[in-house]
N, C-alpha and C. Protein backbone atom coordinates (compact mmCIF):
# COMPACT_ATOMS: atom_id res chain seq x y z
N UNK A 1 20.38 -9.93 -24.66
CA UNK A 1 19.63 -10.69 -23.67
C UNK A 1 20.27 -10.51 -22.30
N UNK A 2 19.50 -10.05 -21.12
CA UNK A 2 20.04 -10.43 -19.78
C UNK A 2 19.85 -11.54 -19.64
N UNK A 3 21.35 -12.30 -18.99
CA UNK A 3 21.27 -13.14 -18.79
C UNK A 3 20.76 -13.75 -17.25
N UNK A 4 20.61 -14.94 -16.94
CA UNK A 4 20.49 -15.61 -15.70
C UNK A 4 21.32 -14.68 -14.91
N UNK A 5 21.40 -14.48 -13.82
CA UNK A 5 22.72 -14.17 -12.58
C UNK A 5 23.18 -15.48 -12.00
N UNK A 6 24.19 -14.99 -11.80
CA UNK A 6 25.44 -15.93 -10.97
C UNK A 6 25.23 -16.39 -9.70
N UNK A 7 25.34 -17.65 -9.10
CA UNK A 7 24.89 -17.61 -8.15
C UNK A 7 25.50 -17.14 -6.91
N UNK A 8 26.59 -16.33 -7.16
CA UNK A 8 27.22 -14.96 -6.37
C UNK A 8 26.69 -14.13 -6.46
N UNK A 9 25.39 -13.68 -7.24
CA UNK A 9 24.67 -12.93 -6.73
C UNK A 9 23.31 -12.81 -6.03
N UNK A 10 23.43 -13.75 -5.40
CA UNK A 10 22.02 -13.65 -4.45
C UNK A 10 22.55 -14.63 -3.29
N UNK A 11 21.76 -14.42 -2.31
CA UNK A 11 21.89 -15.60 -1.31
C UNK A 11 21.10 -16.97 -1.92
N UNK A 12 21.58 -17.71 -0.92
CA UNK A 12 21.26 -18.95 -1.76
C UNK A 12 19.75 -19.56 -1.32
N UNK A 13 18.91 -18.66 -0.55
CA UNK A 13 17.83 -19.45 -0.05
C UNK A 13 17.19 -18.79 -1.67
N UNK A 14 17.65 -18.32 -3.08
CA UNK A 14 16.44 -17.93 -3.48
C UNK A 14 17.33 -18.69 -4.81
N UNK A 15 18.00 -19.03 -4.63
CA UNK A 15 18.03 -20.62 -5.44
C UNK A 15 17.35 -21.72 -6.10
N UNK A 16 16.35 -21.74 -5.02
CA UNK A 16 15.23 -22.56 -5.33
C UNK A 16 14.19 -21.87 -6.54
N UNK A 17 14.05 -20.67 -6.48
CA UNK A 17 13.18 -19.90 -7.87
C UNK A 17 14.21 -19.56 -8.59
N UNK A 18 15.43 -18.98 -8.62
CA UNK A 18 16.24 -18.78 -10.34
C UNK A 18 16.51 -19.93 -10.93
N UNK A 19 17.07 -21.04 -10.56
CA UNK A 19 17.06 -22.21 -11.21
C UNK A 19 15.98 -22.96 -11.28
N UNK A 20 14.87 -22.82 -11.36
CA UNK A 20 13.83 -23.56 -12.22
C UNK A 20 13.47 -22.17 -13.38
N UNK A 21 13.69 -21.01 -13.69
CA UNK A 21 13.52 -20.07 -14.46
C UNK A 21 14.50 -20.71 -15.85
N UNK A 22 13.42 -20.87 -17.32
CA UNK A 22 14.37 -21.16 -18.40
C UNK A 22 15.63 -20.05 -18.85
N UNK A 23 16.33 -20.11 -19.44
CA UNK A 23 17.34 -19.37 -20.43
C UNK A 23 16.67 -18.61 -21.24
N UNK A 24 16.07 -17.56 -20.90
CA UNK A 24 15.42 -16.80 -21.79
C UNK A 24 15.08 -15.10 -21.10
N UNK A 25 14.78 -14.46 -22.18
CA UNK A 25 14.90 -12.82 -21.59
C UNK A 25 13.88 -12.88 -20.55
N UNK A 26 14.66 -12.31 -19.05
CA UNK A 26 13.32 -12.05 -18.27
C UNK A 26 12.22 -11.68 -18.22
N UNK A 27 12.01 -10.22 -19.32
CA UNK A 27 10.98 -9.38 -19.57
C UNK A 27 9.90 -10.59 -20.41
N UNK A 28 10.65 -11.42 -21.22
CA UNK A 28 9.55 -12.17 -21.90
C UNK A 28 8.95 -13.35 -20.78
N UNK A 29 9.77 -13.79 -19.67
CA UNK A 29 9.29 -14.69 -18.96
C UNK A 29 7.94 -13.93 -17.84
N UNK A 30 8.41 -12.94 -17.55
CA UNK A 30 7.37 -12.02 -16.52
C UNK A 30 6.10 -11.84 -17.57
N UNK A 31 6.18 -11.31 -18.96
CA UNK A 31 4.99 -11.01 -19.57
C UNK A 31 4.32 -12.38 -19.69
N UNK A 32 5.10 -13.78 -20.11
CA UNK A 32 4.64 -15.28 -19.75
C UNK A 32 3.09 -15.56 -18.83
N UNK A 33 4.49 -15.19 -17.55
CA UNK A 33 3.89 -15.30 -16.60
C UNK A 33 2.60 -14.63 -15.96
N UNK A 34 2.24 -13.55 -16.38
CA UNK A 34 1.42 -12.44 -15.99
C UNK A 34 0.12 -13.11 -17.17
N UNK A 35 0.16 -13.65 -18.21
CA UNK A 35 -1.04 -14.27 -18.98
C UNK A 35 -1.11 -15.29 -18.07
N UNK A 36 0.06 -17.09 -17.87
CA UNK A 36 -0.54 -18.11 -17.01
C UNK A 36 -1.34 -17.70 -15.49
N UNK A 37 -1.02 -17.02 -15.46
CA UNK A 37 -1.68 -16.32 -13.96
C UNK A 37 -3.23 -15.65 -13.98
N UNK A 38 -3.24 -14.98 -14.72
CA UNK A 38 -4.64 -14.61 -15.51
C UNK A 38 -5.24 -15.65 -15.61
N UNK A 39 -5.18 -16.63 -16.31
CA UNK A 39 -5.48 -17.56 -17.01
C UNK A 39 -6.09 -18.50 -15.88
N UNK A 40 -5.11 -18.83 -15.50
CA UNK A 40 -4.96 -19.79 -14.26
C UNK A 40 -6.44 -19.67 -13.24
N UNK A 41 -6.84 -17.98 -12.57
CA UNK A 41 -7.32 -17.49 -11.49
C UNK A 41 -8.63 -16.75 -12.14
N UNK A 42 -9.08 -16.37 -13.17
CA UNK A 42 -9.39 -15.20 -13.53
C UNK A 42 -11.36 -16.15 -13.54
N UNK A 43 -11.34 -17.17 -14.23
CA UNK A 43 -12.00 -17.75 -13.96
C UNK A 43 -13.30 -18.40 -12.66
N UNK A 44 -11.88 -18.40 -11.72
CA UNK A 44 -12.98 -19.05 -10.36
C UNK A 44 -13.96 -18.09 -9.85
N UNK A 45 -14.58 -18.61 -9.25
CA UNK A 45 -15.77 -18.37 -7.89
C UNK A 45 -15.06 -17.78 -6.57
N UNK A 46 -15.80 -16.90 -5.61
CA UNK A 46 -15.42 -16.70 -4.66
C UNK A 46 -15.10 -17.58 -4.31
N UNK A 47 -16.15 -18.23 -4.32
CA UNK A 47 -15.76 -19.59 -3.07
C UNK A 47 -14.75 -20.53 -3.48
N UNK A 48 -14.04 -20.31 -4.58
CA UNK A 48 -13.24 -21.27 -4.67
C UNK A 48 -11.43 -20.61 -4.81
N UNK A 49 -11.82 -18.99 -4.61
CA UNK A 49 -10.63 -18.27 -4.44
C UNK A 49 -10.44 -18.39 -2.77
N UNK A 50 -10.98 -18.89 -1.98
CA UNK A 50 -11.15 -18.70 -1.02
C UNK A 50 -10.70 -20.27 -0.03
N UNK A 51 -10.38 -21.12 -1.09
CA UNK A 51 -10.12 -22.21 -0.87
C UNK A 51 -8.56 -22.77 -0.41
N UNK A 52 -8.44 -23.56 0.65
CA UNK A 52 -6.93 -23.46 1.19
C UNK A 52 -6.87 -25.46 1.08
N UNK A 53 -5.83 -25.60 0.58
CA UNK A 53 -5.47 -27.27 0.72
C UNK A 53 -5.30 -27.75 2.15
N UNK A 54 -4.81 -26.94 3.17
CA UNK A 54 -4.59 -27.58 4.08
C UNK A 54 -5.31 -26.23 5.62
N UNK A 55 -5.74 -26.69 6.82
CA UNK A 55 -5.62 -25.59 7.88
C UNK A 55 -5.03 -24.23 7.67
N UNK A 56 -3.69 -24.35 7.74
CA UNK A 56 -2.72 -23.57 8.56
C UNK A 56 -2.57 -22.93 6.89
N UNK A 57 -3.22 -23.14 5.77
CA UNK A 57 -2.44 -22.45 4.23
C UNK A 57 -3.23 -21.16 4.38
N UNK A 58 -2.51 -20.97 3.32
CA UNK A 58 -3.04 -19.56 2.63
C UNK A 58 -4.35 -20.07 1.33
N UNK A 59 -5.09 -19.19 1.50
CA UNK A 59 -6.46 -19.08 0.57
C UNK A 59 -5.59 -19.08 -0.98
N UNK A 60 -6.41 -18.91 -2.03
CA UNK A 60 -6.02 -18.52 -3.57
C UNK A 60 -5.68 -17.14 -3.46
N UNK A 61 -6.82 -15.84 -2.96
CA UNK A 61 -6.97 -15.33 -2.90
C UNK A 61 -5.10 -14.39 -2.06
N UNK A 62 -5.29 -14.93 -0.59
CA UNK A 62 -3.92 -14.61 -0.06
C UNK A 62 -2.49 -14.77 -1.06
N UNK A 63 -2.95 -15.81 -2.02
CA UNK A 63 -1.55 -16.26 -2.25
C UNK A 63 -1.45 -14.92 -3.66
N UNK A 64 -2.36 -15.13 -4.06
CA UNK A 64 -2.40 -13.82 -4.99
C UNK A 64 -2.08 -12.76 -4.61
N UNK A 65 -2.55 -12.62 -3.59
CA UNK A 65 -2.08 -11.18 -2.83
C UNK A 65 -0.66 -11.05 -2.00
N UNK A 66 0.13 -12.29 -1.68
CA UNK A 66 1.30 -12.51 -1.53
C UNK A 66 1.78 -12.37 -2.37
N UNK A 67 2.12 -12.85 -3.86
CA UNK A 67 2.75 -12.73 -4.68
C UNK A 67 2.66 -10.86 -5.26
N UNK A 68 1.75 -10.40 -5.08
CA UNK A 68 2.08 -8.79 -6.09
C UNK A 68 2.51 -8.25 -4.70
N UNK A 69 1.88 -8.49 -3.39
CA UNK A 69 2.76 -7.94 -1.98
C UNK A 69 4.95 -7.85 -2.33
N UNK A 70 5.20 -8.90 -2.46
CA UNK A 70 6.43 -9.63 -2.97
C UNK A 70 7.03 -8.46 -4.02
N UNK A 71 6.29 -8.97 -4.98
CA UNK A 71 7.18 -8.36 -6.11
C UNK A 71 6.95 -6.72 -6.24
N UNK A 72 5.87 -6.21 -5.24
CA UNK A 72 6.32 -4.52 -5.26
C UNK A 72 7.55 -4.47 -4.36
N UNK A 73 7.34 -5.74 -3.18
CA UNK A 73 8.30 -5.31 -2.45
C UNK A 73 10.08 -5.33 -3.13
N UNK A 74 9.90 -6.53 -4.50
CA UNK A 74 11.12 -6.92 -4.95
C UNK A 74 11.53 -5.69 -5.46
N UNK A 75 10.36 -5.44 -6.18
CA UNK A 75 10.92 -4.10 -7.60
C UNK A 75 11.44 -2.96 -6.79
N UNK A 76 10.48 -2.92 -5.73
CA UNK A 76 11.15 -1.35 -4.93
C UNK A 76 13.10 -1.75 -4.54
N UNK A 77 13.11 -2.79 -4.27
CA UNK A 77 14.92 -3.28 -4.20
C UNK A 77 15.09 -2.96 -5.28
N UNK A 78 14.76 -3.59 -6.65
CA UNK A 78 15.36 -3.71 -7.53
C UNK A 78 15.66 -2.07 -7.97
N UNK A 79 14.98 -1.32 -7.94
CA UNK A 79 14.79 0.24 -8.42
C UNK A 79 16.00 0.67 -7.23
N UNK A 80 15.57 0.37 -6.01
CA UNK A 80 16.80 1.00 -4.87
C UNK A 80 17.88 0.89 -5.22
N UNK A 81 18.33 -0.38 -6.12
CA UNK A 81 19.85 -0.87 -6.13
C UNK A 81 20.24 -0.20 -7.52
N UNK A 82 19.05 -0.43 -8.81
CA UNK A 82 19.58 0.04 -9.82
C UNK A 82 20.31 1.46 -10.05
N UNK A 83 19.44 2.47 -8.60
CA UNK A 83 20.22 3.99 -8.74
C UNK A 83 21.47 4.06 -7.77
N UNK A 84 21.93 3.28 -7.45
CA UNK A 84 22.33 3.06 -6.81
C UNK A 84 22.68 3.42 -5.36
N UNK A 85 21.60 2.75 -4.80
CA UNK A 85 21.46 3.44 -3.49
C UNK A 85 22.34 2.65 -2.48
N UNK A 86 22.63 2.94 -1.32
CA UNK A 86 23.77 1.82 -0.79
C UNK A 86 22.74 1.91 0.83
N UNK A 87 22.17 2.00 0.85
CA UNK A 87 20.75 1.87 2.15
C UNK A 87 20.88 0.53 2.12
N UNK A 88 20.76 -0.27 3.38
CA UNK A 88 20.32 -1.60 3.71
C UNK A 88 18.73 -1.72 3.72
N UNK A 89 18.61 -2.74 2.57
CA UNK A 89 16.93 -2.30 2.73
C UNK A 89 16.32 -3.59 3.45
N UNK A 90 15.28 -3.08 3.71
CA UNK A 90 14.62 -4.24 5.17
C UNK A 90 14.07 -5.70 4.79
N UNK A 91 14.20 -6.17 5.41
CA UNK A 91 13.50 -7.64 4.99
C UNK A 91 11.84 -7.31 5.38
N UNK A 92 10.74 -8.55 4.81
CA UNK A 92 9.47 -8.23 5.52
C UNK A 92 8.79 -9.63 5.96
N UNK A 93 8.14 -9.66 6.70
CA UNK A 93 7.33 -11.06 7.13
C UNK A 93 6.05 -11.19 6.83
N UNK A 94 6.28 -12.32 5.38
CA UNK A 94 5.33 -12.35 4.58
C UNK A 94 3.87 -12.90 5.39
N UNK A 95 4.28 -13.42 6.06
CA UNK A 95 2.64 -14.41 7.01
C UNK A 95 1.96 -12.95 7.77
N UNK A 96 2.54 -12.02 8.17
CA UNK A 96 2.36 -10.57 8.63
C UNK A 96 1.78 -9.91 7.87
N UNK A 97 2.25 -9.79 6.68
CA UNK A 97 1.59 -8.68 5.70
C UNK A 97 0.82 -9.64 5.08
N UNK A 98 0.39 -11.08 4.89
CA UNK A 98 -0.86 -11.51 4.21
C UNK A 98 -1.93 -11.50 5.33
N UNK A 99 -1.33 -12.10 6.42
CA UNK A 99 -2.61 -11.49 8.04
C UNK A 99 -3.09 -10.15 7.63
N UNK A 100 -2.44 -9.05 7.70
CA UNK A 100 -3.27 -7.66 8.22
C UNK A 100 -3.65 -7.31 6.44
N UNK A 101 -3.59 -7.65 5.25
CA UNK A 101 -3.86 -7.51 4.12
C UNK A 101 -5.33 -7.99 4.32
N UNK A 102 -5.85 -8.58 5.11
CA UNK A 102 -7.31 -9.18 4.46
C UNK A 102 -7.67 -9.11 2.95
N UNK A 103 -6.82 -10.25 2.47
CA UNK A 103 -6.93 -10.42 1.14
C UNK A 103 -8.29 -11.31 0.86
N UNK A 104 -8.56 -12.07 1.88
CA UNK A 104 -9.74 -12.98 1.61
C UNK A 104 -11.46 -11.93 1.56
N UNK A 105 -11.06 -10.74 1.97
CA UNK A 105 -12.39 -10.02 1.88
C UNK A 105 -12.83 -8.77 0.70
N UNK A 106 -10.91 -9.31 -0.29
CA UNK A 106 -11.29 -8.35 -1.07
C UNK A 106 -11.86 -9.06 -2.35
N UNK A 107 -12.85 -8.52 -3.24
CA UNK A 107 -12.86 -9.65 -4.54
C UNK A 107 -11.75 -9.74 -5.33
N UNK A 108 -11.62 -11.21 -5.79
CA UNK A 108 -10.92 -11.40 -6.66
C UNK A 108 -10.18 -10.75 -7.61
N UNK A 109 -11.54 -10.12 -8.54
CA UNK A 109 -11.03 -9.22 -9.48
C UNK A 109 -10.08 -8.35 -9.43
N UNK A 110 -10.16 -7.82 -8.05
CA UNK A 110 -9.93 -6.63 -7.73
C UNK A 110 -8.40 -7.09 -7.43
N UNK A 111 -8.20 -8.16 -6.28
CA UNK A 111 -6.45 -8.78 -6.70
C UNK A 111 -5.93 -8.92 -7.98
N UNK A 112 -6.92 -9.28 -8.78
CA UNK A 112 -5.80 -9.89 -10.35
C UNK A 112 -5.97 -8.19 -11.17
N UNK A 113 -6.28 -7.51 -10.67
CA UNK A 113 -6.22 -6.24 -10.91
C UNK A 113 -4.72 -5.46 -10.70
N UNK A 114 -4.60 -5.49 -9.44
CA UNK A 114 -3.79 -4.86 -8.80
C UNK A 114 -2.39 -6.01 -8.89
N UNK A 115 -2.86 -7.11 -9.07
CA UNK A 115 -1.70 -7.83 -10.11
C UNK A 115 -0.93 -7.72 -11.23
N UNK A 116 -2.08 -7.48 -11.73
CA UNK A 116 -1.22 -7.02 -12.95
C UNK A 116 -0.82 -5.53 -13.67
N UNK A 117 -1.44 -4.60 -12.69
CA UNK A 117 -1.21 -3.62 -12.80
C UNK A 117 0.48 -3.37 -12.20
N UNK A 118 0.66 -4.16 -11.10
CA UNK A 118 2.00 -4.42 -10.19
C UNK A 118 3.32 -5.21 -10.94
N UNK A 119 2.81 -5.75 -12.28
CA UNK A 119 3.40 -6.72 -12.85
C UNK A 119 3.82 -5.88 -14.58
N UNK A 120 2.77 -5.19 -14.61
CA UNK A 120 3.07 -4.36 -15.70
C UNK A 120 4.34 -3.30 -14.91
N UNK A 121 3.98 -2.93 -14.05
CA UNK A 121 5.21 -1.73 -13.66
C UNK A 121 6.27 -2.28 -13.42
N UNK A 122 6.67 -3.40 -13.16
CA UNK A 122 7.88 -4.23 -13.01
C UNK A 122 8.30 -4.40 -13.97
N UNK A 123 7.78 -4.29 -15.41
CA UNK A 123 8.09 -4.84 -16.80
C UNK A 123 8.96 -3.60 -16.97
N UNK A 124 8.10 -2.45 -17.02
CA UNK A 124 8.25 -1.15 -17.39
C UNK A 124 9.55 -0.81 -16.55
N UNK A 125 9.80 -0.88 -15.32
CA UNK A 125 10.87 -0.35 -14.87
C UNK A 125 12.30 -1.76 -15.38
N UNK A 126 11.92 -2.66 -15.08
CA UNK A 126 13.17 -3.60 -15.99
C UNK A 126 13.74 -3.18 -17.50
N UNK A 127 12.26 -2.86 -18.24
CA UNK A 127 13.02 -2.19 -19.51
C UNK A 127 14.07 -1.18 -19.66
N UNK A 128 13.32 -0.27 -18.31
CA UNK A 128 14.04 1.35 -18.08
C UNK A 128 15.58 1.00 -17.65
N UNK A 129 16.13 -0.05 -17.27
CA UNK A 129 17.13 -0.05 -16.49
C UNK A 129 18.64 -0.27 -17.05
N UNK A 130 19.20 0.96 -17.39
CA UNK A 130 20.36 1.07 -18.26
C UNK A 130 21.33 -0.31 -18.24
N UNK A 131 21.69 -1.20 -19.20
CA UNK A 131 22.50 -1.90 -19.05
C UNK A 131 23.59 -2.14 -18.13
N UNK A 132 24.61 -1.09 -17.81
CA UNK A 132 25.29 -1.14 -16.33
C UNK A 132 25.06 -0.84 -14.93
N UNK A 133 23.78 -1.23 -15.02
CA UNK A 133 22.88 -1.05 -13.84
C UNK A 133 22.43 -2.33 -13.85
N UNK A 134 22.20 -3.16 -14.20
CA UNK A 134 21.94 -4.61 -14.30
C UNK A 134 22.65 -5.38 -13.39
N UNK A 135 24.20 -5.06 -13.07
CA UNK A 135 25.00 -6.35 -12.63
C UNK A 135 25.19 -5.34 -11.32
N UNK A 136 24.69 -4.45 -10.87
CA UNK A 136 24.81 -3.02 -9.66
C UNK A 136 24.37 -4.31 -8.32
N UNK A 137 25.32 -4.10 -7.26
CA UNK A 137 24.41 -4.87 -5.93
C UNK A 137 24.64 -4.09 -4.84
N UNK A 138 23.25 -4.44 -4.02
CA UNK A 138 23.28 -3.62 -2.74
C UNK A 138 22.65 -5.12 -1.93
N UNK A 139 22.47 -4.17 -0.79
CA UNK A 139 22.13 -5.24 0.22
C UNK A 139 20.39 -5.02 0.61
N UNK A 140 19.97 -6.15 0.54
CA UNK A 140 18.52 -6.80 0.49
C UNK A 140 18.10 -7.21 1.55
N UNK A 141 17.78 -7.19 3.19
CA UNK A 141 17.29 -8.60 3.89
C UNK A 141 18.95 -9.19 4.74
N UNK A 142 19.70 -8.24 4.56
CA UNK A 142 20.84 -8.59 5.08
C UNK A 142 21.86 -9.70 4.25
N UNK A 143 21.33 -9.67 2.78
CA UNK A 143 22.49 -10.26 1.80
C UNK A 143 22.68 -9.20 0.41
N UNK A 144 23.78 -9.46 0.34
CA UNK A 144 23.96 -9.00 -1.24
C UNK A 144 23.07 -9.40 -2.70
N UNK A 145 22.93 -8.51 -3.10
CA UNK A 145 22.23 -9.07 -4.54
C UNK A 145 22.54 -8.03 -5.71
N UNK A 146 22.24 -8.57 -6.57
CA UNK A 146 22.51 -7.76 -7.64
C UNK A 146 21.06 -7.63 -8.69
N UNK A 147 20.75 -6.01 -9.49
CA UNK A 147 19.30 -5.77 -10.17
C UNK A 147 19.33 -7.15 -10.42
N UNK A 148 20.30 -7.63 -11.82
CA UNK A 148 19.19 -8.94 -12.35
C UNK A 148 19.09 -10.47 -11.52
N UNK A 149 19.58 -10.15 -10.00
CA UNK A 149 19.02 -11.50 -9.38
C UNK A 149 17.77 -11.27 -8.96
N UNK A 150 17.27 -9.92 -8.84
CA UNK A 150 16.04 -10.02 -8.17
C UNK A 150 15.13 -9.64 -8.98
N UNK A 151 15.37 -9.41 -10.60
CA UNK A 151 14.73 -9.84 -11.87
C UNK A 151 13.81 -11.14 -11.91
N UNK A 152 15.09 -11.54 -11.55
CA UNK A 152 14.68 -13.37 -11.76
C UNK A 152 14.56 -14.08 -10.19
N UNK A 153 14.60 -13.57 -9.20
CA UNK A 153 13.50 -13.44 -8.09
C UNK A 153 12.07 -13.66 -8.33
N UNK A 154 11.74 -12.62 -8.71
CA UNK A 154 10.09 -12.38 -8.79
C UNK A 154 10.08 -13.31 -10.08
N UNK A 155 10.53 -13.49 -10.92
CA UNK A 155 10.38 -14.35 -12.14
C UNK A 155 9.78 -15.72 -11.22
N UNK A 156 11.01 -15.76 -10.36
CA UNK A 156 11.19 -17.47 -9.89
C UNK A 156 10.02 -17.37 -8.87
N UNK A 157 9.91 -16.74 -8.03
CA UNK A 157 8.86 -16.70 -7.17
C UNK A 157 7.79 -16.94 -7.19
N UNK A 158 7.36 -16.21 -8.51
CA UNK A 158 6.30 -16.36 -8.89
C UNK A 158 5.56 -18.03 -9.18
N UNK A 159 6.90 -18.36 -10.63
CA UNK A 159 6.89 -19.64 -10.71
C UNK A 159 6.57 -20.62 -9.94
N UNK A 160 7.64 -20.80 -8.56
CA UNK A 160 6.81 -20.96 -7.90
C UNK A 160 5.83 -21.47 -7.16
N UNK A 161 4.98 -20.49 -6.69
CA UNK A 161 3.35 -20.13 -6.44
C UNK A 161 2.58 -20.50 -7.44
N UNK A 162 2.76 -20.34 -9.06
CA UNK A 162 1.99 -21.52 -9.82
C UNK A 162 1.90 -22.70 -9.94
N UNK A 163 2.80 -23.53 -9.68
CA UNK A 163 3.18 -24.43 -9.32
C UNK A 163 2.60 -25.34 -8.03
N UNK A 164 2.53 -24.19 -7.19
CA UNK A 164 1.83 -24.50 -5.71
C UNK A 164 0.23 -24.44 -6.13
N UNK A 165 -0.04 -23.30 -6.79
CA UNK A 165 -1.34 -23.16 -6.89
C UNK A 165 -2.07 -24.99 -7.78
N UNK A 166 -1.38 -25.49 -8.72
CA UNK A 166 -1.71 -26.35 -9.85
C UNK A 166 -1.65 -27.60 -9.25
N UNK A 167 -1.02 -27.84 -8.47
CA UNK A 167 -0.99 -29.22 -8.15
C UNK A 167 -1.39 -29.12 -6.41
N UNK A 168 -1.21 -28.03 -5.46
CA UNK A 168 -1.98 -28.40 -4.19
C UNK A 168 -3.24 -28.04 -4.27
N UNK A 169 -3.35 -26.82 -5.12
CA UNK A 169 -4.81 -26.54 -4.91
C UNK A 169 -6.01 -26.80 -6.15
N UNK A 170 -5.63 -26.73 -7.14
CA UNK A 170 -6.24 -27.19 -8.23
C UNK A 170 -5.92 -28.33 -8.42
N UNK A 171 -5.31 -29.19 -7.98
CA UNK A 171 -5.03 -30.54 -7.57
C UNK A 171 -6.04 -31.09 -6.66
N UNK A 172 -6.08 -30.63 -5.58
CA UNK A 172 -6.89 -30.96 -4.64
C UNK A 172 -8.33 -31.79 -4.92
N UNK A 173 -8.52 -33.01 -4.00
CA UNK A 173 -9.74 -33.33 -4.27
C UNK A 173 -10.16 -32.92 -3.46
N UNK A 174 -10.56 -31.99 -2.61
CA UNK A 174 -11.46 -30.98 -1.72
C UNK A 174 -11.63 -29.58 -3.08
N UNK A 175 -11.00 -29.55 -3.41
CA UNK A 175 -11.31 -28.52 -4.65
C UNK A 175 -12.71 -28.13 -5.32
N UNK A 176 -13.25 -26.94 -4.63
CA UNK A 176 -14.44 -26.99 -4.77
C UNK A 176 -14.65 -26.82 -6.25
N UNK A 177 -15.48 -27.66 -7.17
CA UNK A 177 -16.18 -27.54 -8.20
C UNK A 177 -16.82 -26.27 -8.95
């Protein structure tokens, strides 16, 4: 089993997603996660992927498209660090790339598509990743990390955004019907 990472290996703003992630193999928490997510979205209406709890939020739709935005961006770290590349790799500004994404004009389907197509290759390359390549760190965004913190990154991240999705927006009594 890979375990959790240390919290010497990541900066600490991503704290908040590895510690709500259970004690359990990542690969089984990502495949988890990739059904509640389905599950969750696969269902609605335009008009209700399209739905934001507050002004200034992000749609269903954006946030979907934030999250596989994210985790190609994670896995491409995670793959950079596992060969070990020693490149400083860039940070990105997520409100930037969900703006010029016009995620709200693409259908649905077509996000939980490219979701899980993005989510399957993350599986696939975590499997690929030789055991002493696991605890390997490079620099991310201007901090250190190591492959399995940003395993359980996108694990936690994800988490999450379900979380956000279940109780602000499927919560919501503006929640369109």
């Amino acid at each position: 089993m890979r375990s959790k990472p240390k919290t010497n290996e990541y900066d600490s703003y991503y704290e908040r997603y590895i510690a709500t992630l259970p004690n359990q193999e990542i690969v089984t928490i990502l495949e988890e996660q990739a059904e509640q997510t389905q599950q969750m979205v696969q269902g609605l209406s335009e008009k209700q992927a399209l739905f934001k709890y507050g002004p200034d939020k992000w749609s269903i739709k954006e946030v979907i498209g934030h999250m596989t935005d994210t985790e190609r961006i994670m896995s491409y770290r995670l793959l950079s660090i596992a060969r070990g590349d020693k490149g400083l790799l860039p940070g990105f500004d997520e409100n930037a790339y969900v703006e010029q994404a016009s995620f709200n004009r693409k259908p649905l389907s077509d996000l939980l598509q490219q979701y899980q197509i993005v989510r399957q290759s993350t599986i696939l390359l975590i499997k690929s990743i030789e055991e002493e390549a696991w605890t390997r760190s490079g620099n991310a965004n201007g901090s250190e990390v190591t492959v399995r913190a940003i395993a359980s990154i996108i694990a936690g991240h994800e988490k999450h955004h379900l979380v956000i999705l279940k109780e602000r927006y499927f919560g919501s009594k503006a929640f369109p019907g």
